[in-house]
Every structure is written in C-alpha cells, then in structure tokens.
N, C-alpha and C. Protein backbone atom coordinates (compact mmCIF):
# COMPACT_ATOMS: atom_id res chain seq x y z
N UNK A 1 101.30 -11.95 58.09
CA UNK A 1 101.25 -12.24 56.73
C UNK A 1 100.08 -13.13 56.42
N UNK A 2 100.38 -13.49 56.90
CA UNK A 2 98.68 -14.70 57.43
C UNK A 2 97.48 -14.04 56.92
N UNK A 3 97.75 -12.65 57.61
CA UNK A 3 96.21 -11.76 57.59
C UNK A 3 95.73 -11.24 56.01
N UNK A 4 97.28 -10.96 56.02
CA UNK A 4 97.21 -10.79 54.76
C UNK A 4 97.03 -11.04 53.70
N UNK A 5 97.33 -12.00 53.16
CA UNK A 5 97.37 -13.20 52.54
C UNK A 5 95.88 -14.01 52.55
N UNK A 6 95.42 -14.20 53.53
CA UNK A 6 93.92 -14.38 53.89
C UNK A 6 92.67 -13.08 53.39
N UNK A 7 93.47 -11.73 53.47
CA UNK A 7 93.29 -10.50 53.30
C UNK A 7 92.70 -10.67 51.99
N UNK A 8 93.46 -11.03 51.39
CA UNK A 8 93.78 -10.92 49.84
C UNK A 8 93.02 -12.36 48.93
N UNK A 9 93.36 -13.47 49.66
CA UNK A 9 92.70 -14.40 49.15
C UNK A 9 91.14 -14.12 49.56
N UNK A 10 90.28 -13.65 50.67
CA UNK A 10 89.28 -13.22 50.78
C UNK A 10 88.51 -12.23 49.68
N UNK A 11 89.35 -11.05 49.43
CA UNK A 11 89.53 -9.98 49.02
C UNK A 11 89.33 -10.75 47.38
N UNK A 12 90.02 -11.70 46.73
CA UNK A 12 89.86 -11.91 45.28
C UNK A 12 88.46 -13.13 45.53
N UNK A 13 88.42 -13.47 46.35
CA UNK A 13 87.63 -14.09 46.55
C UNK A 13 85.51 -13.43 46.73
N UNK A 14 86.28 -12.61 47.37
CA UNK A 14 84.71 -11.27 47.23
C UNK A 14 84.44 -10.75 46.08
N UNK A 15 83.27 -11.37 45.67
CA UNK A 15 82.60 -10.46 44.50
C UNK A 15 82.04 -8.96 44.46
N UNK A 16 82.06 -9.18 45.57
CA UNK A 16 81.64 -7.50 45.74
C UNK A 16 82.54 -6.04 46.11
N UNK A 17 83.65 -6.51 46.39
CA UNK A 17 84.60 -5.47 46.10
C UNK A 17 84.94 -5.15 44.73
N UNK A 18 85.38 -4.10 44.43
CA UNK A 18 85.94 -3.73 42.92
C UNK A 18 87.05 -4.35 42.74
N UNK A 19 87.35 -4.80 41.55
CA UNK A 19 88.73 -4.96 41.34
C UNK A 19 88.88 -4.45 39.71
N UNK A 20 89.68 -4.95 38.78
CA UNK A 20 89.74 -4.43 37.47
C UNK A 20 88.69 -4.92 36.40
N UNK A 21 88.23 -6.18 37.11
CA UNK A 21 87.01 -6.52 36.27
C UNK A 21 86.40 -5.98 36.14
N UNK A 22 85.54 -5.63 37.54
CA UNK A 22 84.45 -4.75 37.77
C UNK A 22 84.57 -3.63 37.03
N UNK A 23 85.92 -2.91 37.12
CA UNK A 23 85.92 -1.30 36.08
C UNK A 23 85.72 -1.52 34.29
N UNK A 24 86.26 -3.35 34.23
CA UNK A 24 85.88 -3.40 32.72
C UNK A 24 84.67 -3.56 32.42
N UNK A 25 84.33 -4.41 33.04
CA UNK A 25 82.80 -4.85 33.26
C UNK A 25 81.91 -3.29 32.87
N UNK A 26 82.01 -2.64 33.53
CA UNK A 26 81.30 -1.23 33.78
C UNK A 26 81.55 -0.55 32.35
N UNK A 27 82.90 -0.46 32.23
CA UNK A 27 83.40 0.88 30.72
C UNK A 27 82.42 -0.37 29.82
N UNK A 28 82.48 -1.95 29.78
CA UNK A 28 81.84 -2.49 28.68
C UNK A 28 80.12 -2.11 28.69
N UNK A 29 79.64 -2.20 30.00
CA UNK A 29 78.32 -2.18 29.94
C UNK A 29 77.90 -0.74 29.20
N UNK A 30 79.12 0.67 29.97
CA UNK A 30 78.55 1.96 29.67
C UNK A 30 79.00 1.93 28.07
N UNK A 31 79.39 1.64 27.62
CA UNK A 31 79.87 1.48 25.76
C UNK A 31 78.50 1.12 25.08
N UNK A 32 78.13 -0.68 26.30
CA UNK A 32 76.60 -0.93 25.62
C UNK A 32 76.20 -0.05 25.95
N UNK A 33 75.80 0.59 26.32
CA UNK A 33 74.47 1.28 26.78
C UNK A 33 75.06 2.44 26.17
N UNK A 34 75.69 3.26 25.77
CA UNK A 34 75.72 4.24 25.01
C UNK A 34 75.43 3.94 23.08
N UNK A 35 75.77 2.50 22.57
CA UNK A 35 75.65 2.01 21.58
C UNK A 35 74.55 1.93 21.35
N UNK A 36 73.20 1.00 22.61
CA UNK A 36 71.76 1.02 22.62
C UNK A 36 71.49 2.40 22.43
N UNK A 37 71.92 3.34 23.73
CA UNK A 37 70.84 4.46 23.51
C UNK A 37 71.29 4.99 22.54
N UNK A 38 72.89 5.39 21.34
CA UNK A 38 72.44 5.73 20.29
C UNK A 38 72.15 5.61 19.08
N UNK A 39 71.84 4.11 18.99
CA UNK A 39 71.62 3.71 17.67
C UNK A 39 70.40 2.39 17.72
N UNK A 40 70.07 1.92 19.08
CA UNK A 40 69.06 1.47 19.19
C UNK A 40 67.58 2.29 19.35
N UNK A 41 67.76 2.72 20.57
CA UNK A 41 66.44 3.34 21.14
C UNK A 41 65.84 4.52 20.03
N UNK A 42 66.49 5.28 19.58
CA UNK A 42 65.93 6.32 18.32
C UNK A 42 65.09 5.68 17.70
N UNK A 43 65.24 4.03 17.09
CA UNK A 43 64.67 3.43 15.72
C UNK A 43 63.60 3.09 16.73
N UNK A 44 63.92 2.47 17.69
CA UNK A 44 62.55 1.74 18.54
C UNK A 44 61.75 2.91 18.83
N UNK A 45 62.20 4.22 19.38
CA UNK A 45 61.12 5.27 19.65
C UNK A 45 60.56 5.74 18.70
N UNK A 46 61.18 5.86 17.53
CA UNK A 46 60.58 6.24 16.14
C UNK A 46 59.71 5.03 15.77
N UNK A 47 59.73 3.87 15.88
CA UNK A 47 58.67 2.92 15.54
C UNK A 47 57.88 3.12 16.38
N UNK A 48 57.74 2.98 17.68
CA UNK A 48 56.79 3.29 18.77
C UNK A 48 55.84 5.03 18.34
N UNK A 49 56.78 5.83 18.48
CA UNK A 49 55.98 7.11 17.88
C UNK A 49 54.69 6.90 16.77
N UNK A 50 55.76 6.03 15.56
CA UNK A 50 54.68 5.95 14.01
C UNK A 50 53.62 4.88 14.64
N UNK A 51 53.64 3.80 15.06
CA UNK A 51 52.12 3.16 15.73
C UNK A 51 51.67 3.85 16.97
N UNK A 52 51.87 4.61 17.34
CA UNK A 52 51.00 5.62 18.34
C UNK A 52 50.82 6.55 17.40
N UNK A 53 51.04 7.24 16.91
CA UNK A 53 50.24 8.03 15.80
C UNK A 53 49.09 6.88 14.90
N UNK A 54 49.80 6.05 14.26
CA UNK A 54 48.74 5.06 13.72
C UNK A 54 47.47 4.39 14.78
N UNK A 55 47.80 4.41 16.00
CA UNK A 55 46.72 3.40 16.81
C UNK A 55 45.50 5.38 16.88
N UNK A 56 46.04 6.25 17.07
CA UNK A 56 45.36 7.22 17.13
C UNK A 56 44.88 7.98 15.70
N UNK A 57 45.85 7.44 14.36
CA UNK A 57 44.42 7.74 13.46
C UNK A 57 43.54 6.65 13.08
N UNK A 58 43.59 5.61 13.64
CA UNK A 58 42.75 4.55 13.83
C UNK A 58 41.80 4.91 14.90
N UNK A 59 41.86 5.34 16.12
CA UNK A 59 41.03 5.79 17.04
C UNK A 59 40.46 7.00 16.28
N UNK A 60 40.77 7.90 15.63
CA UNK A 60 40.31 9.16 15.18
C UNK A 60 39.10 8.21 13.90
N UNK A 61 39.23 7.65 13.31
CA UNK A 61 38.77 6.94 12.02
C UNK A 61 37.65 6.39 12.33
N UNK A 62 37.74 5.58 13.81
CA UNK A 62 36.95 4.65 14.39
C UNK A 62 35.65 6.27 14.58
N UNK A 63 35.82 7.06 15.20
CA UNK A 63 35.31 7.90 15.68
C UNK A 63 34.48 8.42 14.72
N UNK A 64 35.15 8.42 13.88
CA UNK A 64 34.24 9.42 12.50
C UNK A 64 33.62 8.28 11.61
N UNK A 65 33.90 7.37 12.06
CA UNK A 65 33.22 6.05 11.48
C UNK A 65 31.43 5.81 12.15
N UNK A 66 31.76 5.78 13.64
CA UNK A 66 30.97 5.93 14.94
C UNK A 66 30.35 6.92 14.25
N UNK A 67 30.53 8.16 13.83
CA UNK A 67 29.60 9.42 13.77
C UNK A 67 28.68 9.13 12.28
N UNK A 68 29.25 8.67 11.53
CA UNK A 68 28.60 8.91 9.98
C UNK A 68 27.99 7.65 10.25
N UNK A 69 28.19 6.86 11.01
CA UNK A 69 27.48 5.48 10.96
C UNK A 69 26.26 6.46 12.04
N UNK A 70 26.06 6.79 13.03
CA UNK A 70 24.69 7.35 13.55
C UNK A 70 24.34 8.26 13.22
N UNK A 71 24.79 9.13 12.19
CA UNK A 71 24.13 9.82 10.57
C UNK A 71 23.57 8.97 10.17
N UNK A 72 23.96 8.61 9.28
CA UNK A 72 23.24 7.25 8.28
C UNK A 72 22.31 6.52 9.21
N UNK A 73 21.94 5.67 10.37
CA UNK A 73 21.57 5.12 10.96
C UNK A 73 19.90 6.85 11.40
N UNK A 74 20.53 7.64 11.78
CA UNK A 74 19.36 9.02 11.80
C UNK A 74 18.74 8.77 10.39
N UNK A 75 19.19 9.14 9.72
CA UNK A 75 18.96 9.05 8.16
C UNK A 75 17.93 8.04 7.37
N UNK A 76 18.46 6.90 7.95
CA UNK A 76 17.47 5.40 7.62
C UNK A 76 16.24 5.55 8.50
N UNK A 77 15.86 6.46 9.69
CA UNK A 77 14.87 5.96 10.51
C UNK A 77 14.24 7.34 10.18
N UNK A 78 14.88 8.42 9.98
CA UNK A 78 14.01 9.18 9.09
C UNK A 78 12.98 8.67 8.07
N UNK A 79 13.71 8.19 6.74
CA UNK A 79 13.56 8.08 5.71
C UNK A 79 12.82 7.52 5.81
N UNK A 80 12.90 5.97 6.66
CA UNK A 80 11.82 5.13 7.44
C UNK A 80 10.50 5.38 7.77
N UNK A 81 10.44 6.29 8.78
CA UNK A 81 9.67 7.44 8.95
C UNK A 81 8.14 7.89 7.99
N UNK A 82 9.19 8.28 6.94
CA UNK A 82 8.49 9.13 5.68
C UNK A 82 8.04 8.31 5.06
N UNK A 83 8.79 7.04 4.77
CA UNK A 83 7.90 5.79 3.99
C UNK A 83 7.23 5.16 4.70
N UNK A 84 6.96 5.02 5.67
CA UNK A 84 5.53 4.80 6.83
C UNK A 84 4.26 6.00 6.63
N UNK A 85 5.09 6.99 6.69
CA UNK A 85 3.71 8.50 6.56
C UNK A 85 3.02 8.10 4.82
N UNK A 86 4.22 7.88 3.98
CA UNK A 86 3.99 7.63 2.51
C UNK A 86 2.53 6.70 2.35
N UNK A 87 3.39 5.65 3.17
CA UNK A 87 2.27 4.27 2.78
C UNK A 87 1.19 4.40 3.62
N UNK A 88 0.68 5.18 4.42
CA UNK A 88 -0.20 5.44 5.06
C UNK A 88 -0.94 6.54 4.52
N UNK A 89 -0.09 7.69 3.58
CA UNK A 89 -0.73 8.27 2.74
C UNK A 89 -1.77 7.67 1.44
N UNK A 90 -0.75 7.06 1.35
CA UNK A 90 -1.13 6.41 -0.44
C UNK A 90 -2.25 4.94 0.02
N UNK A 91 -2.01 4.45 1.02
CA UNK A 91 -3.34 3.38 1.77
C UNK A 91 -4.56 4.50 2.06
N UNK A 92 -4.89 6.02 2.53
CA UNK A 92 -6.04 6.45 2.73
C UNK A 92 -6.07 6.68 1.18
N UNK A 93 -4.98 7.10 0.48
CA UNK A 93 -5.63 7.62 -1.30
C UNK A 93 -6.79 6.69 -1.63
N UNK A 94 -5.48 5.37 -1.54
CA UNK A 94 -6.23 4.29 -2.07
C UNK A 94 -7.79 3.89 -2.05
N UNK A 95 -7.57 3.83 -0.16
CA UNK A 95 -9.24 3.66 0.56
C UNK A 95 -10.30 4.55 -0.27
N UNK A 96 -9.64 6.03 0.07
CA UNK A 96 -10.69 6.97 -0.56
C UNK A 96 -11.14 6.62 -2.60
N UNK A 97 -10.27 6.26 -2.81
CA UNK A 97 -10.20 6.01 -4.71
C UNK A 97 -11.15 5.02 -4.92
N UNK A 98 -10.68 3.66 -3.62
CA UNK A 98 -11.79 2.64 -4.11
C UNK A 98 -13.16 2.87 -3.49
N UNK A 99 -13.70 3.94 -2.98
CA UNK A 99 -14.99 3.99 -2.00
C UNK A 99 -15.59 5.17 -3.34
N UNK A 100 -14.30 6.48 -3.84
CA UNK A 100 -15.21 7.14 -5.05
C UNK A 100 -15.75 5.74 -6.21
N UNK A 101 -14.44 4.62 -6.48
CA UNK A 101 -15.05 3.87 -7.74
C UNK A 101 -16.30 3.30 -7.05
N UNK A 102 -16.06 3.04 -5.75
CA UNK A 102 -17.07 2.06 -5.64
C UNK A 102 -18.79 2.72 -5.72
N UNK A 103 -18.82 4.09 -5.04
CA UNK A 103 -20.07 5.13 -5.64
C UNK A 103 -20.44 4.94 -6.86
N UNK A 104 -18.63 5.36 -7.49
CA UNK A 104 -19.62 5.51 -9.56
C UNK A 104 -20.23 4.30 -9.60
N UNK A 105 -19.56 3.32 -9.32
CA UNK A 105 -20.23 2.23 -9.93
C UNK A 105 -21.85 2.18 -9.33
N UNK A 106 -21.85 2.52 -8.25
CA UNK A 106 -23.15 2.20 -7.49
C UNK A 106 -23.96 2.92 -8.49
N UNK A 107 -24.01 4.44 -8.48
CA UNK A 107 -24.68 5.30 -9.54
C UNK A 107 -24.53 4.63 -10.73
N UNK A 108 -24.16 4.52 -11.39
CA UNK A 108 -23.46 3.98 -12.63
C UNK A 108 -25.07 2.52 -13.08
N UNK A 109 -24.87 1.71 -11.72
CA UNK A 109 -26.15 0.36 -12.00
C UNK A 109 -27.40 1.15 -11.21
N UNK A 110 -27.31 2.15 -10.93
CA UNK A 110 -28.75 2.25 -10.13
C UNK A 110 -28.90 3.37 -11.77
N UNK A 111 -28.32 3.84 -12.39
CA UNK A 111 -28.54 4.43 -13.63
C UNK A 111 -29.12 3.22 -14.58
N UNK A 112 -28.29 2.46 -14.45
CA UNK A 112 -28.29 1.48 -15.50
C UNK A 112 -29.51 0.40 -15.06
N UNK A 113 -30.14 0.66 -13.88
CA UNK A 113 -31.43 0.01 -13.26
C UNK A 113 -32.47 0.74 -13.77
N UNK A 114 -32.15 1.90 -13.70
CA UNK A 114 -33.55 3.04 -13.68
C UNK A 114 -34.05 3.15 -15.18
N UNK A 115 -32.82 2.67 -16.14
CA UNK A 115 -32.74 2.84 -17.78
C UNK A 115 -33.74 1.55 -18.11
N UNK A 116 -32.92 0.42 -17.40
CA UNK A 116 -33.16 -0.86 -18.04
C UNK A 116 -35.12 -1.03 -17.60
N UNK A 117 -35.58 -0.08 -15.85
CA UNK A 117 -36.62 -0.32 -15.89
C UNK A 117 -37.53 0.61 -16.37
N UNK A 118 -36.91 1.63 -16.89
CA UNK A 118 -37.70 2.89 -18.24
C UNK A 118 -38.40 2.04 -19.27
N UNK A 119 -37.19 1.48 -19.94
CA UNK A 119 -37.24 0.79 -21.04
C UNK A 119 -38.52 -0.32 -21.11
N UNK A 120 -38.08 -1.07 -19.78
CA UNK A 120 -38.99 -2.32 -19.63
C UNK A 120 -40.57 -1.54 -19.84
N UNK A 121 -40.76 -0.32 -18.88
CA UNK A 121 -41.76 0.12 -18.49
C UNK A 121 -42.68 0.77 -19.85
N UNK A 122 -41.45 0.93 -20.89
CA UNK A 122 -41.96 1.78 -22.48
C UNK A 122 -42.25 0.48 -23.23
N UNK A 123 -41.79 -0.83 -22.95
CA UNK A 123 -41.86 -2.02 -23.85
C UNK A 123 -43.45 -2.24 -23.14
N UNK A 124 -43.90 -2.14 -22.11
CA UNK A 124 -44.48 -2.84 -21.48
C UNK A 124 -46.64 -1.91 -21.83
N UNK A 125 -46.17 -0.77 -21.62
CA UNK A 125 -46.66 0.65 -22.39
C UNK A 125 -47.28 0.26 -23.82
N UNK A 126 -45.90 -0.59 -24.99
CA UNK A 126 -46.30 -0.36 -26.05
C UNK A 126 -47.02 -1.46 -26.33
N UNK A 127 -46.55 -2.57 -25.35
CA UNK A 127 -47.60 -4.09 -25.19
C UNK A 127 -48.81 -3.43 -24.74
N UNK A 128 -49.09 -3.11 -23.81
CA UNK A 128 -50.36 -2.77 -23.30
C UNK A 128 -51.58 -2.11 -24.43
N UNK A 129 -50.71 -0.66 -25.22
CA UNK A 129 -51.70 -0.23 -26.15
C UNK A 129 -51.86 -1.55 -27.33
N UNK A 130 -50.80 -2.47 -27.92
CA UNK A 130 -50.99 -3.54 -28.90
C UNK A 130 -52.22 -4.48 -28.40
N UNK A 131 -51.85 -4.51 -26.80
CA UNK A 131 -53.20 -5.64 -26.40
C UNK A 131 -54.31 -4.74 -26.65
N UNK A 132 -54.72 -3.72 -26.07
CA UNK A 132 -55.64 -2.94 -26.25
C UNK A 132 -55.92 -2.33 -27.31
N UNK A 133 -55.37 -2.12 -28.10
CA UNK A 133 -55.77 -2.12 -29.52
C UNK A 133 -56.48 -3.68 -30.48
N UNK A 134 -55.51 -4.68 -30.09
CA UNK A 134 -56.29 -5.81 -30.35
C UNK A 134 -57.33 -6.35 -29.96
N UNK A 135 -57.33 -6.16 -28.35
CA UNK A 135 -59.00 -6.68 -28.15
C UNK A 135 -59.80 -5.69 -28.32
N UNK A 136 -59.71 -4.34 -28.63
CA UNK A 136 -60.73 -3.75 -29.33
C UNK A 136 -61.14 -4.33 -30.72
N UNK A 137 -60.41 -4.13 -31.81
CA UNK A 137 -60.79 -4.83 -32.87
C UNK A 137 -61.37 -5.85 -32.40
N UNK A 138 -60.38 -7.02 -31.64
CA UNK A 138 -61.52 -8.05 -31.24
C UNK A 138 -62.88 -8.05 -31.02
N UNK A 139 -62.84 -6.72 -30.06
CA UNK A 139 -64.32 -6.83 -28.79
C UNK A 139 -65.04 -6.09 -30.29
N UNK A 140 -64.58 -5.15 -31.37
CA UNK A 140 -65.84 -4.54 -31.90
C UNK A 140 -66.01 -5.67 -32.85
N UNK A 141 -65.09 -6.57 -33.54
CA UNK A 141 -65.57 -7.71 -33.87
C UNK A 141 -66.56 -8.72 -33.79
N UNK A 142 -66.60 -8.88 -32.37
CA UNK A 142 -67.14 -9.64 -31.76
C UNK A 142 -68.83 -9.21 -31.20
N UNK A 143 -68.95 -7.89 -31.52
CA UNK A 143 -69.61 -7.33 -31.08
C UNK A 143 -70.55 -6.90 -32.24
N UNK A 144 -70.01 -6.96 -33.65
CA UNK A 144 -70.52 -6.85 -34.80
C UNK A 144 -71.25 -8.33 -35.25
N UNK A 145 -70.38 -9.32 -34.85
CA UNK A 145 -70.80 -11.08 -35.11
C UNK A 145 -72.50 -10.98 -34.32
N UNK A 146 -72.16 -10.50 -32.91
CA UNK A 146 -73.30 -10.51 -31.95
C UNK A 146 -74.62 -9.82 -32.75
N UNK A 147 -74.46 -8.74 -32.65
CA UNK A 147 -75.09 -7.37 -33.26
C UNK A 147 -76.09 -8.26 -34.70
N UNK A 148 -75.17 -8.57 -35.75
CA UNK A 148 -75.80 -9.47 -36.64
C UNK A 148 -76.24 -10.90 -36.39
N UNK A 149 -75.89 -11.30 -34.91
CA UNK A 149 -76.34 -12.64 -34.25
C UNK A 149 -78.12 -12.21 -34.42
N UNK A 150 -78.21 -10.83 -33.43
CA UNK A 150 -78.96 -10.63 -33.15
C UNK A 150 -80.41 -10.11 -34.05
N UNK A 151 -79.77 -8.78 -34.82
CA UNK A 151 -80.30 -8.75 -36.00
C UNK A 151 -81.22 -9.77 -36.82
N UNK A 152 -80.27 -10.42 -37.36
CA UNK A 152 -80.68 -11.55 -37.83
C UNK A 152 -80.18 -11.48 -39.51
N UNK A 153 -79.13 -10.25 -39.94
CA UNK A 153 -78.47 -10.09 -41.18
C UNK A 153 -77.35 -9.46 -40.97
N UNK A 154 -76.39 -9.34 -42.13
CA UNK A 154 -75.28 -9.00 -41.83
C UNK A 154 -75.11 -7.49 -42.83
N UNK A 155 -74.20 -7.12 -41.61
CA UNK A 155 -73.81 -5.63 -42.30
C UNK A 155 -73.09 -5.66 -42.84
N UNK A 156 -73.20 -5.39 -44.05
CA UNK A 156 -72.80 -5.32 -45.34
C UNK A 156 -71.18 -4.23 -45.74
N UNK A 157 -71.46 -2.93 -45.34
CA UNK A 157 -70.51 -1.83 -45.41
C UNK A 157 -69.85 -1.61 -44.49
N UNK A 158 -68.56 -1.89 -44.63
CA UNK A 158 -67.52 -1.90 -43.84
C UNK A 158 -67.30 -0.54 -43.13
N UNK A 159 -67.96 0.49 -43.69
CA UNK A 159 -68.05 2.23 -43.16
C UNK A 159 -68.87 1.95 -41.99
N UNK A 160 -69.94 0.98 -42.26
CA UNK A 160 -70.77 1.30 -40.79
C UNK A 160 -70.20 0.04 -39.92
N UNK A 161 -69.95 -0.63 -40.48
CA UNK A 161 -68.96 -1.53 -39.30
C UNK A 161 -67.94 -0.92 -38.59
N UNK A 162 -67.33 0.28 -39.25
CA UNK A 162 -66.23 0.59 -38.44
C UNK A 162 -66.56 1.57 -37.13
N UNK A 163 -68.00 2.38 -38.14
CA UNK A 163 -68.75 3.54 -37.27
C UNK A 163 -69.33 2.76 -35.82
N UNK A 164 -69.64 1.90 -36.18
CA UNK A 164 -70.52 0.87 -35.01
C UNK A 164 -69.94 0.31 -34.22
N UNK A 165 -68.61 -0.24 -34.30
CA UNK A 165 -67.54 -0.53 -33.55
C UNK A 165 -66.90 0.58 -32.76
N UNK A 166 -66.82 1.89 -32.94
CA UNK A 166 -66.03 2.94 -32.53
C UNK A 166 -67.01 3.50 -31.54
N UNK A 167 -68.03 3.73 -32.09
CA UNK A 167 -69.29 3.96 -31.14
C UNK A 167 -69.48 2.64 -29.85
N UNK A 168 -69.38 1.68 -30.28
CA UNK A 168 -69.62 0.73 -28.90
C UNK A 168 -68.18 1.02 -28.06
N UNK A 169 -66.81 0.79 -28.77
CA UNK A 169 -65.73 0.89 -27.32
C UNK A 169 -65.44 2.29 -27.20
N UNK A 170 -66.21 3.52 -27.45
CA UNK A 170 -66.61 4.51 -27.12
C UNK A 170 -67.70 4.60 -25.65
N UNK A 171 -68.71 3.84 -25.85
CA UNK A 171 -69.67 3.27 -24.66
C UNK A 171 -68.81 2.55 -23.33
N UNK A 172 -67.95 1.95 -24.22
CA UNK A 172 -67.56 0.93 -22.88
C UNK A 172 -66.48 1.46 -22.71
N UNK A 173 -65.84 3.05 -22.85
CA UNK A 173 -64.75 3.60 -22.12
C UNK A 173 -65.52 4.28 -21.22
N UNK A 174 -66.89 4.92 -21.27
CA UNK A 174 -67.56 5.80 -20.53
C UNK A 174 -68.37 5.03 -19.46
N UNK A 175 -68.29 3.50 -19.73
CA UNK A 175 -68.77 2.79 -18.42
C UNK A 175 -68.01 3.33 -16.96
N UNK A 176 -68.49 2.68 -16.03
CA UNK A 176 -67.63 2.80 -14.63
C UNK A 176 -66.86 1.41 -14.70
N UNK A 177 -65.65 1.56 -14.22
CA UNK A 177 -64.84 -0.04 -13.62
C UNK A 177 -65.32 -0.63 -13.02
N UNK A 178 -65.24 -2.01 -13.42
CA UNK A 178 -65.76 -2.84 -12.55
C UNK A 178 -65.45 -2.59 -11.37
N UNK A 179 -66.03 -3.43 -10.29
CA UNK A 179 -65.45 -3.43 -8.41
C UNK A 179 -64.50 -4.27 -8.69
N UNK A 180 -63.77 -5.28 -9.59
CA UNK A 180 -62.95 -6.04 -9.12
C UNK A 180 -61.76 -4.96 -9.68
N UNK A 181 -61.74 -4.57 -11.10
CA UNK A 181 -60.75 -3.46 -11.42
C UNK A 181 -60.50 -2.48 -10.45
N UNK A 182 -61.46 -1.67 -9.91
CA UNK A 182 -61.36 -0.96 -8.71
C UNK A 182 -60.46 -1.36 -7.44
N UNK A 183 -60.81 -2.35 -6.98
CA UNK A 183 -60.31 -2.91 -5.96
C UNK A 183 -59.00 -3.38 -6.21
N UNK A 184 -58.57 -3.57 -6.74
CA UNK A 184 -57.31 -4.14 -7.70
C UNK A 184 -56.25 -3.54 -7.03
N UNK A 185 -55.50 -3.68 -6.42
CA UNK A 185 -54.18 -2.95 -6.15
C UNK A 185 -53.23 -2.63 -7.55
N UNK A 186 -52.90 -1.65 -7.63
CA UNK A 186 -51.67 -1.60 -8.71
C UNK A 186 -50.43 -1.51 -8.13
N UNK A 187 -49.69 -2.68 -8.92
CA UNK A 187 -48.29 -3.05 -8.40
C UNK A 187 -47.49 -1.91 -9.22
N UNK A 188 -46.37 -1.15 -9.00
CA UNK A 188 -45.16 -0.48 -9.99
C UNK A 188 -44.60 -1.16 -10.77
N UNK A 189 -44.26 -0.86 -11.65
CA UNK A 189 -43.34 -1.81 -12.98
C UNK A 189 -42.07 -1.35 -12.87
C-alpha cells in the first residue's frame, strides 16, 4: 500500500503525466485556438494581404516614378542639348551680324571719306581758280601800272586795258615752268 500510495502521491505529484487537468487544459487551449483561427487570423490575414498589396502598389508607383523621372531627366538633357546648339547658333548669327555691321560701317566712312575728300578737293579747285583768277587781275593790273610806269602815260580806255592784260597772261601761260615749279613734287588732296 505503501507503493501505492507513494504511487499515487508521486503520480499527482508529476506534472507530466495526464490527469483531468491536462484534458481541460487541452479542450481549453483547442477552443482558443479554434476561436483565434476563426475569428482572429482571417482579420489579421486580411490586414496583412491589404498592406502587401499596398507595400507593392507602392513598389509598382516607386517604379513608374523611377521611369518618368529618367524620361524627364532624358528630356532635360536633350532639351539642354538643343539650347547649347541654339546659343551657339544664335552666338555665330550674332558674330556673323556684327562683322556684316561692322563692313557697312567700314564702307559706309570710307564712302563718307571719299565724299568728304571730293568735296574738300571741289572747294579746294574752286579756291584755286578764285586765287587764279585774282592774281591775274592782279598780275594784269600790275602789269598795266608797270607798262604806264614805263611808258611814261596812262591808258586811258579800259577796252585796251583789258586787251593788254589778256594778251600778257596769255604770254605768261605759254611760258615754260619755272625749275622750281617743275621740280616741285605734287602732294594728293
């Protein structure tokens, strides 16, 4: 009885044999666990499902984000590109635009040189015949004073004063140039 009794007090004493706990223990756990899996785990797998679909149209989004962003990014270094060719266009226009103004203008003062030294050269022309017209009168003047220096009376009629004058710087166009006139370099006007 001893053994028994020892049997038994051992026996309630072992946790690891079954006894009626253990079978409640168990029907309670399998109750939980039929309660979890059917009215827990559905909502949790259905939340888990909807953010795995969400983390993957977020990965899908990211992706097409990634793509139109190195579109756009092609796009800018294109465009880039063309406004480099542009301004390198419109810098030779330019070059070439300011090298035609800068010609006209050149033509434009070598015109406006060639006018201004026409002009000078027709002012200079109409001085020359005024001097030479004046020191003729002068010289036949002077040459009439002499003439009647010499004489020793004065000529009276202005007809033969004029005849006598025309006749002398008539003489002194048919002279030869002096050697110093000769020798003379002539400068251009």
């Amino acid at each position: 009885m001893h053994d028994r009794t020892m049997t038994k007090y051992l026996a309630a004493d072992n946790f690891l044999l079954p006894n009626g706990t253990f079978f409640a223990e168990l029907v309670a756990f399998l109750l939980m666990l039929f309660v979890f899996w059917k009215f827990v785990v559905p909502p949790l797998s259905e939340s888990l499902r909807e953010r795995q679909e969400m983390v993957r149209k977020l990965v899908e989004n990211s992706e097409e984000a990634n793509r139109r962003l190195t579109a756009a990014q092609q796009r800018y270094e294109q465009a880039l590109a063309e406004a480099r060719i542009e301004a390198a266009r419109i810098r030779e226009a330019a070059r070439q635009d300011g090298q035609r103004i800068r010609e006209e203008l050149r033509a434009q003062a070598l015109e406006e040189v060639a006018r201004i030294q026409e002009r000078g050269e027709m002012q200079l022309a109409a001085q020359r015949e005024r001097v030479v017209r004046e020191l003729r009168h002068e010289m036949g003047d002077l040459a009439l004073q002499l003439a009647e220096k010499l004489i020793g009376y004065e000529l009276a009629v202005d007809e033969h004063k004029r005849v006598l004058v025309e006749r002398f710087l008539a003489d002194l166009d048919q002279l030869p140039a002096s050697p110093r006139a000769v020798d003379r370099p002539t400068t251009p006007t």
